[in-house]
Protein backbone atom coordinates (compact mmCIF):
# COMPACT_ATOMS: atom_id res chain seq x y z
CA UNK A 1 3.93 25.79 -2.10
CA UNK A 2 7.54 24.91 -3.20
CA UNK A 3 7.93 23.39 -6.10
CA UNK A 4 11.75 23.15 -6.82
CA UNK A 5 14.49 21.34 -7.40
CA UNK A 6 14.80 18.07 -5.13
CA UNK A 7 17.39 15.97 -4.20
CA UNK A 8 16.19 12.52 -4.18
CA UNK A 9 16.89 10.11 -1.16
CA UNK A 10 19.03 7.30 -2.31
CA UNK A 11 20.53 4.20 -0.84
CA UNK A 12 24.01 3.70 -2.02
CA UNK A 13 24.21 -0.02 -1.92
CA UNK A 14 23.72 -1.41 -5.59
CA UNK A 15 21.37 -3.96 -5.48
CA UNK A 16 17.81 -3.06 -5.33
CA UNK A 17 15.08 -4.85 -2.48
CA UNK A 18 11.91 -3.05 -2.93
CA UNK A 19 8.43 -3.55 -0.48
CA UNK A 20 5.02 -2.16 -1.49
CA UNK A 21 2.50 -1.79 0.65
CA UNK A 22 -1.29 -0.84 0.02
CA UNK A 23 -4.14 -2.22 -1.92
CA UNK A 24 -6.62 -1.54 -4.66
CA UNK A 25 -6.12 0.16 -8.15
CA UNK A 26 -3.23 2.40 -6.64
CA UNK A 27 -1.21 -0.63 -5.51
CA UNK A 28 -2.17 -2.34 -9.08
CA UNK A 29 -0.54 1.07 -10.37
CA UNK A 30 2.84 0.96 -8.67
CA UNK A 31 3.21 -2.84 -9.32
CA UNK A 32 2.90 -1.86 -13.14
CA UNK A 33 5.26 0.85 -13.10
CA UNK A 34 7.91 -1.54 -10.83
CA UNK A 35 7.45 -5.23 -12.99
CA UNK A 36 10.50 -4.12 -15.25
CA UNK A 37 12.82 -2.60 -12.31
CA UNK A 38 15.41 -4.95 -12.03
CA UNK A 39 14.73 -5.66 -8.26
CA UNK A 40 14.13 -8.23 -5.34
CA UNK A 41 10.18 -7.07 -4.70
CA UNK A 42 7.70 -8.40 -1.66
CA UNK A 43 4.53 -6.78 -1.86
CA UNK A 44 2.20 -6.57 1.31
CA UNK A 45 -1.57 -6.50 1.16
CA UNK A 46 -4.50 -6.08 4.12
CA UNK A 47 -6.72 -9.39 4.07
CA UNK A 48 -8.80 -7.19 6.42
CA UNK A 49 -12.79 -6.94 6.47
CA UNK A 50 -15.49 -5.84 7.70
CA UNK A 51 -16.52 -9.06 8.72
CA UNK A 52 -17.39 -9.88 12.77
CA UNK A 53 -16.92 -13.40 12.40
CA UNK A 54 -13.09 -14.80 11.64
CA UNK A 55 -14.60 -18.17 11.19
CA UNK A 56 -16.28 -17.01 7.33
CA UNK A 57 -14.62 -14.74 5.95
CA UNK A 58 -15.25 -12.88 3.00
CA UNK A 59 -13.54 -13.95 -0.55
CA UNK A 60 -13.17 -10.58 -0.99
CA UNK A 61 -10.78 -10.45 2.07
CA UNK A 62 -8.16 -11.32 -0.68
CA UNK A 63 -9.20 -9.27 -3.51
CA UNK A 64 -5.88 -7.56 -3.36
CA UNK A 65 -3.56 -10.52 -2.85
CA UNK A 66 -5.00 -11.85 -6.09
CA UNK A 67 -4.78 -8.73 -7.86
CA UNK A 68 -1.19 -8.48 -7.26
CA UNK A 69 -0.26 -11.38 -8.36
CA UNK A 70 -2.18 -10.98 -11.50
CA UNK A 71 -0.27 -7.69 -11.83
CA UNK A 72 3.07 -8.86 -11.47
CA UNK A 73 2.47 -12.64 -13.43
CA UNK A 74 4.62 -11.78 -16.75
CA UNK A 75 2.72 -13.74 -19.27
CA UNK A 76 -0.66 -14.09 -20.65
CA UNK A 77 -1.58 -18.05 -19.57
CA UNK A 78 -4.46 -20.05 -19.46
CA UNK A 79 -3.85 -19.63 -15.35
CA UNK A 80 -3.75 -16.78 -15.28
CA UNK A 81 -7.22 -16.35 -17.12
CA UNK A 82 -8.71 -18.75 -15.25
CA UNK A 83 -8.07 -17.21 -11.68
CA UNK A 84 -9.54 -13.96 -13.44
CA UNK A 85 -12.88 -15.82 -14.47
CA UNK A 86 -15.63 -14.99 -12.16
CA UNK A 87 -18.18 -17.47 -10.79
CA UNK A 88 -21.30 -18.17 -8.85
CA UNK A 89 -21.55 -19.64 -5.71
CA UNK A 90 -24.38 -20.15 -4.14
CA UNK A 91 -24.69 -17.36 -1.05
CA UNK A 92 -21.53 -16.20 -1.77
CA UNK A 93 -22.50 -14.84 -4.86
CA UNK A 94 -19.93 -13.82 -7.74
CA UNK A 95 -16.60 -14.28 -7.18
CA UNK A 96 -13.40 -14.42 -9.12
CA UNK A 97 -12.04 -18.59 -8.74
CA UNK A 98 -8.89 -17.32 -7.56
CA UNK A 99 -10.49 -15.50 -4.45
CA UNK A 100 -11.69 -18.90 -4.03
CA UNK A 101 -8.85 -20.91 -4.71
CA UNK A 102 -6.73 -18.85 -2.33
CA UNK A 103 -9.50 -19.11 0.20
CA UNK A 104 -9.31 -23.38 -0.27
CA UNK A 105 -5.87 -23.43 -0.26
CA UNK A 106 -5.42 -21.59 2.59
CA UNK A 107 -7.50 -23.50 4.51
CA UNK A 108 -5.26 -26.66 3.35
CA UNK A 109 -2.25 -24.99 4.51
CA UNK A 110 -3.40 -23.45 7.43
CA UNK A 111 -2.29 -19.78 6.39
CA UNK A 112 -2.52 -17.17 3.64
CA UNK A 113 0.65 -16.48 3.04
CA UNK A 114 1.53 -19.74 2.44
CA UNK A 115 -1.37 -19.97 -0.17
CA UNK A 116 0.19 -16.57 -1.97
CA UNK A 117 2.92 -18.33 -2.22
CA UNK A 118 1.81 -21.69 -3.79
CA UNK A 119 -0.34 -19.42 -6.36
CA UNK A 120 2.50 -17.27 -7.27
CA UNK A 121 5.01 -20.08 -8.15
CA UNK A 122 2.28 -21.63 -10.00
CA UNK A 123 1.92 -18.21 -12.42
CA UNK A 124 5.44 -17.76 -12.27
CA UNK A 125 5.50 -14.71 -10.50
CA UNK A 126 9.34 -13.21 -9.50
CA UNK A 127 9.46 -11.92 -5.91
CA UNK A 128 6.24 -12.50 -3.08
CA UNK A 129 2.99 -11.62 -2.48
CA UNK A 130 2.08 -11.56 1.25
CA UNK A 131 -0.57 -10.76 3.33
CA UNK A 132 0.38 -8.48 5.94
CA UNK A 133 -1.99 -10.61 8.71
CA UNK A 134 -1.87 -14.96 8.46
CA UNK A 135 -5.11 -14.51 8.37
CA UNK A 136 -8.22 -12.51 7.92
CA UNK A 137 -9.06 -9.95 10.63
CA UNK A 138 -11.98 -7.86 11.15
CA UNK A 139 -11.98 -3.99 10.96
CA UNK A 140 -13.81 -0.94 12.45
CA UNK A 141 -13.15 2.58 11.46
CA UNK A 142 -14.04 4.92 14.03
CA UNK A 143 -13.95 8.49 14.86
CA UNK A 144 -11.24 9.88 17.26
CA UNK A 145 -12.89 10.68 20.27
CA UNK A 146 -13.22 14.41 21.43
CA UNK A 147 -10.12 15.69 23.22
CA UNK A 148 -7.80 12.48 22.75
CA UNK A 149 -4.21 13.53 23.91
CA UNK A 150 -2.76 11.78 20.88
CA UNK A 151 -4.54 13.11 17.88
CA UNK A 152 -2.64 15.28 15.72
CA UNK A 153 -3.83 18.50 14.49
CA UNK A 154 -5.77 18.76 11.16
CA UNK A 155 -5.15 21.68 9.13
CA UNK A 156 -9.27 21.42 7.26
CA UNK A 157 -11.23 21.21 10.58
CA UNK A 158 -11.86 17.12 9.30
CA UNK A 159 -12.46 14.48 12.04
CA UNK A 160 -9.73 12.19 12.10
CA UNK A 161 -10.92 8.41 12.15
CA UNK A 162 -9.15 5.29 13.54
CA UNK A 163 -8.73 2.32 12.41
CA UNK A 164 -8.91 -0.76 14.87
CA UNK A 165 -8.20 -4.21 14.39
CA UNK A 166 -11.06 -6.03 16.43
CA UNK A 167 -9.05 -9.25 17.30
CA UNK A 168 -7.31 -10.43 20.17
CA UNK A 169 -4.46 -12.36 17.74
CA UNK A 170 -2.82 -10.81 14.95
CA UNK A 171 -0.41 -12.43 13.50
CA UNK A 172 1.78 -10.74 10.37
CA UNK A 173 4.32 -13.21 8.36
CA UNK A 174 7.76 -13.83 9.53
CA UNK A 175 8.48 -13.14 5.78
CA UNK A 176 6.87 -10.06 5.50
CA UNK A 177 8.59 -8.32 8.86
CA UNK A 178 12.12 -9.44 7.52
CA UNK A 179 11.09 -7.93 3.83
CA UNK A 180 10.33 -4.19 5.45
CA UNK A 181 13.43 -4.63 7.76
CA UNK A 182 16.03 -5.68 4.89
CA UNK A 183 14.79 -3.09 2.20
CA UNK A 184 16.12 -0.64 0.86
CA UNK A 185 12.78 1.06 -0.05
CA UNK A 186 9.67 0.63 1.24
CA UNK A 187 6.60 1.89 -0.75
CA UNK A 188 3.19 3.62 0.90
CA UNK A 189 0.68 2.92 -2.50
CA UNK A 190 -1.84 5.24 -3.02
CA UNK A 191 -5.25 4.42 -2.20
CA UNK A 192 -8.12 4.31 -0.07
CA UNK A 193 -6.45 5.93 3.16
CA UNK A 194 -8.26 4.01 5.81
CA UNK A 195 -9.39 0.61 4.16
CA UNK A 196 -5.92 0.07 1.81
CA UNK A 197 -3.17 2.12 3.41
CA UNK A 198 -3.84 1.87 6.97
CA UNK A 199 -5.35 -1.51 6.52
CA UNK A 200 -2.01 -3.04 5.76
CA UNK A 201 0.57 -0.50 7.19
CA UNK A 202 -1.32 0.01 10.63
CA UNK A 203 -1.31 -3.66 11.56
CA UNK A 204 1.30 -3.99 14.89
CA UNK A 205 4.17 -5.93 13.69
CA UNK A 206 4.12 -3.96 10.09
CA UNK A 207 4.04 -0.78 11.66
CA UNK A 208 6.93 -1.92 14.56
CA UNK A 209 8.89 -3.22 11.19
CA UNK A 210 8.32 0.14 9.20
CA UNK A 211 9.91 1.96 12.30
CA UNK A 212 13.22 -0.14 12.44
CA UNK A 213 13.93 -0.30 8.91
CA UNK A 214 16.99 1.17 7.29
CA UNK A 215 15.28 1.75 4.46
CA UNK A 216 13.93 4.82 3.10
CA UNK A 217 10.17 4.59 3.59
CA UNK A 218 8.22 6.71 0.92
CA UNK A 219 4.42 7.70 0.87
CA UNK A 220 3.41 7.63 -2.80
CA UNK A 221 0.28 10.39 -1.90
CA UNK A 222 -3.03 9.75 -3.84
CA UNK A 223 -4.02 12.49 -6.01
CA UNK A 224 -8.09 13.02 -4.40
CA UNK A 225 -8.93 12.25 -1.28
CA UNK A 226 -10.99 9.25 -1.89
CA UNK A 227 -13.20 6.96 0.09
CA UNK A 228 -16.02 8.52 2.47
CA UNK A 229 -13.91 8.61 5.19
CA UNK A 230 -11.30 11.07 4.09
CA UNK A 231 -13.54 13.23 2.29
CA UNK A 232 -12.66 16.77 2.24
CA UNK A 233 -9.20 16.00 3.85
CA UNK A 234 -6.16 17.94 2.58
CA UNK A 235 -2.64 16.34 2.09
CA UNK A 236 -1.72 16.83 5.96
CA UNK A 237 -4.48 15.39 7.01
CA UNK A 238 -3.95 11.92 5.44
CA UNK A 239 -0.48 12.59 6.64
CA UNK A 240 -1.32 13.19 10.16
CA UNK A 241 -3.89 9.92 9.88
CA UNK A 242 -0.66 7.94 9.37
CA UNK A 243 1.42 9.67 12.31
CA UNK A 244 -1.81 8.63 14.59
CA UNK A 245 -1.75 5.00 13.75
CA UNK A 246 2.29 4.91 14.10
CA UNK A 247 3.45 5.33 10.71
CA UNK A 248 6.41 6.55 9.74
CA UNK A 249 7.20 8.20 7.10
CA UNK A 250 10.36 9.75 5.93
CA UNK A 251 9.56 10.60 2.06
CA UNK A 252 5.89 12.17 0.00
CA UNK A 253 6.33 11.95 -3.49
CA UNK A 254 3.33 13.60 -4.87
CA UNK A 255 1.39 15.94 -7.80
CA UNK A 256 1.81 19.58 -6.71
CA UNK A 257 -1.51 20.02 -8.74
CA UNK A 258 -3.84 17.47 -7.47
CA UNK A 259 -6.53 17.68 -5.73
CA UNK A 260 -4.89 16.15 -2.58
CA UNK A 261 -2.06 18.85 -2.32
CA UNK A 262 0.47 19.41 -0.01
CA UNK A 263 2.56 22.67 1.70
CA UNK A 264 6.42 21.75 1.23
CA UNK A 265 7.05 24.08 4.56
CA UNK A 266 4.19 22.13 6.74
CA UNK A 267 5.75 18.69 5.92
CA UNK A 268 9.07 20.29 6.94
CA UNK A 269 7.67 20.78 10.06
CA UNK A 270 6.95 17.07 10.34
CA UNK A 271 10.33 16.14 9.34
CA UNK A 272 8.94 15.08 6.08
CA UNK A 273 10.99 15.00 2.78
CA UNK A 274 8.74 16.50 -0.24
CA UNK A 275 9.13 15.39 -4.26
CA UNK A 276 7.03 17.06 -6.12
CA UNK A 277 6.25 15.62 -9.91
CA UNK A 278 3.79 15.38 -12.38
CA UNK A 279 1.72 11.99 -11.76
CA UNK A 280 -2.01 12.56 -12.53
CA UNK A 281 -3.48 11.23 -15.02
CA UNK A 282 -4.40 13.42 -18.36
CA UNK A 283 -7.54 11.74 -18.48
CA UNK A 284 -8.49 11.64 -15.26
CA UNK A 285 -6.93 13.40 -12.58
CA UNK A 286 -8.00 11.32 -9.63
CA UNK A 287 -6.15 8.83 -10.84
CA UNK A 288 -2.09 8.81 -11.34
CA UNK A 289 -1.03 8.36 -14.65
CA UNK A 290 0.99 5.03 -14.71
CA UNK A 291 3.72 6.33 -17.35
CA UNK A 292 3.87 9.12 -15.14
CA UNK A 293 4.69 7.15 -12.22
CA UNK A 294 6.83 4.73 -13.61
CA UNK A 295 9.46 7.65 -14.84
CA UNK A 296 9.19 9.25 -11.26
CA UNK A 297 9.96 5.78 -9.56
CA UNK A 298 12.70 4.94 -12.09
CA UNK A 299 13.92 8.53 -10.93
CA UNK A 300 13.97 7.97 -7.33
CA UNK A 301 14.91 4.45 -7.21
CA UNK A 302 17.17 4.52 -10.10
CA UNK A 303 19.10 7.96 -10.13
CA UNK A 304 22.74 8.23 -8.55
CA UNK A 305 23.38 9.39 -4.83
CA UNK A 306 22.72 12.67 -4.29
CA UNK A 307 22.14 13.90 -7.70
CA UNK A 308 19.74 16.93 -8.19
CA UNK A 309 16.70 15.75 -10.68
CA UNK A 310 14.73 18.69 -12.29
CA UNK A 311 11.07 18.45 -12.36
């Protein structure tokens, strides 16, 4: 495994439009390490489920569209607390109000994104919070049936799953497909690989926008494989998960020592860019390390055209 000197991929117009995709406590991550870039940011979450029934959905269907804009509202405000503050009702059982409150005002608007919005102006949030469906769909992951002509090959010998969308109408924000196809960088999060990543980047019209962008679009790797699904995948594996569901993916910035590693020569072979840097966490290394992150963002995003950057 190569760990040299890369040349980082840079756009060479001067202003910066950023999009992050992804979900859970790897999206919270990036969002952390990104709230002092001085850029135009739209962040896209899954409002997926594993629900059957689109007429209830879960609360917890926008777990991550709260969580993101909690993670990118600037100050401390009594708002802000309050959409934090969990509370019980009846057979739903706990829930945070804003879950809630995005839920209710959703249904008053007749979308989610629409509700994002209304909630983000109200914290004061700079730059947009969609979801990357109008509303919530249900999920299924399921294996990859034996001899399918269009499953890659897996370098551990794991089963590759799929993830499905079980609805007839999925619909992603107009504001969302014009944020991937005007940016100058679009961002894979780390995370769960089949319920965070693919749950947001493997819906239709994201995936269709991911392959016309000009931008460069860059897989932030997790560090461990993760959720039962991917267990006991290596790098290419999660990598060949993402060419399966239509992904593209022109850049993998990840940890050459994490447990999720990667061979710079295989993801040549996939016409893959690697960056290697250190990004686990000291304290625990199935986590990235957000300082960590931050400086190899501000790196990428940040450093001249061209320019060599020493690990």
């Amino acid at each position: 495994m190569s760990t040299s000197r890369a040349t980082l991929p840079r756009q060479s117009r001067s202003s910066k439009t950023i999009v992050v995709l992804g979900g859970g406590r790897g999206l919270a991550c990036v969002l952390k390490a990104l709230r002092d870039q001085d850029a135009d940011l739209t962040v896209i979450v899954s409002i997926a489920n594993e629900e059957k029934s689109q007429e209830l959905p879960s609360p917890r269907a926008v777990e991550d569209l709260r969580r993101s804009l909690e993670a990118l509202t600037g100050e401390e405000g009594a708002l802000l607390r309050a959409i934090r503050r969990p509370l019980t009702v009846g057979c739903l059982g706990e829930e945070p109000l804003g879950n809630l409150v995005l839920g209710s005002v959703a249904s008053a608007f007749g979308d989610y994104g629409t509700a994002s919005k209304w909630l983000g102006e109200k914290l004061g949030v700079a730059g947009a919070v969609l979801p990357a469906t109008t509303q919530p769909v249900p999920r299924e992951i399921e294996p990859v049936g034996e001899g399918s002509t269009d499953a890659p090959t897996v370098m551990s010998g794991h089963e590759l799953r799929r993830l499905r969308f079980a609805s007839g109408q999925i619909e992603t924000p107009a504001a969302a497909i014009s944020a991937i196809e005007e940016a100058q960088w679009v961002l894979l999060a780390p995370g769960s690989l089949y319920r965070s990543v693919l749950s947001t980047a493997a819906v239709p019209d994201v995936a269709s926008a991911l392959s016309r962008t000009s931008g460069e679009v860059v897989w932030i790797a997790s560090v461990a494989p993760g959720s039962r699904e991917s267990a006991g995948t290596a790098g290419v594996d999660h990598l060949a998960a993402l060419r399966l569901h239509g992904i593209r993916v022109d850049t993998v910035l990840h940890d050459p020592t994490a447990t999720l590693r990667f061979d710079d020569t295989v993801l040549a072979t996939y016409g893959v860019r690697s960056v290697a840097r250190a990004l686990c966490s000291r304290r625990d290394r199935a986590l990235h390390d957000p300082a960590r992150l931050r400086a190899a963002l501000e790196e990428m995003i940040g450093s001249r055209v061209n320019v060599p950057v020493g690990d």
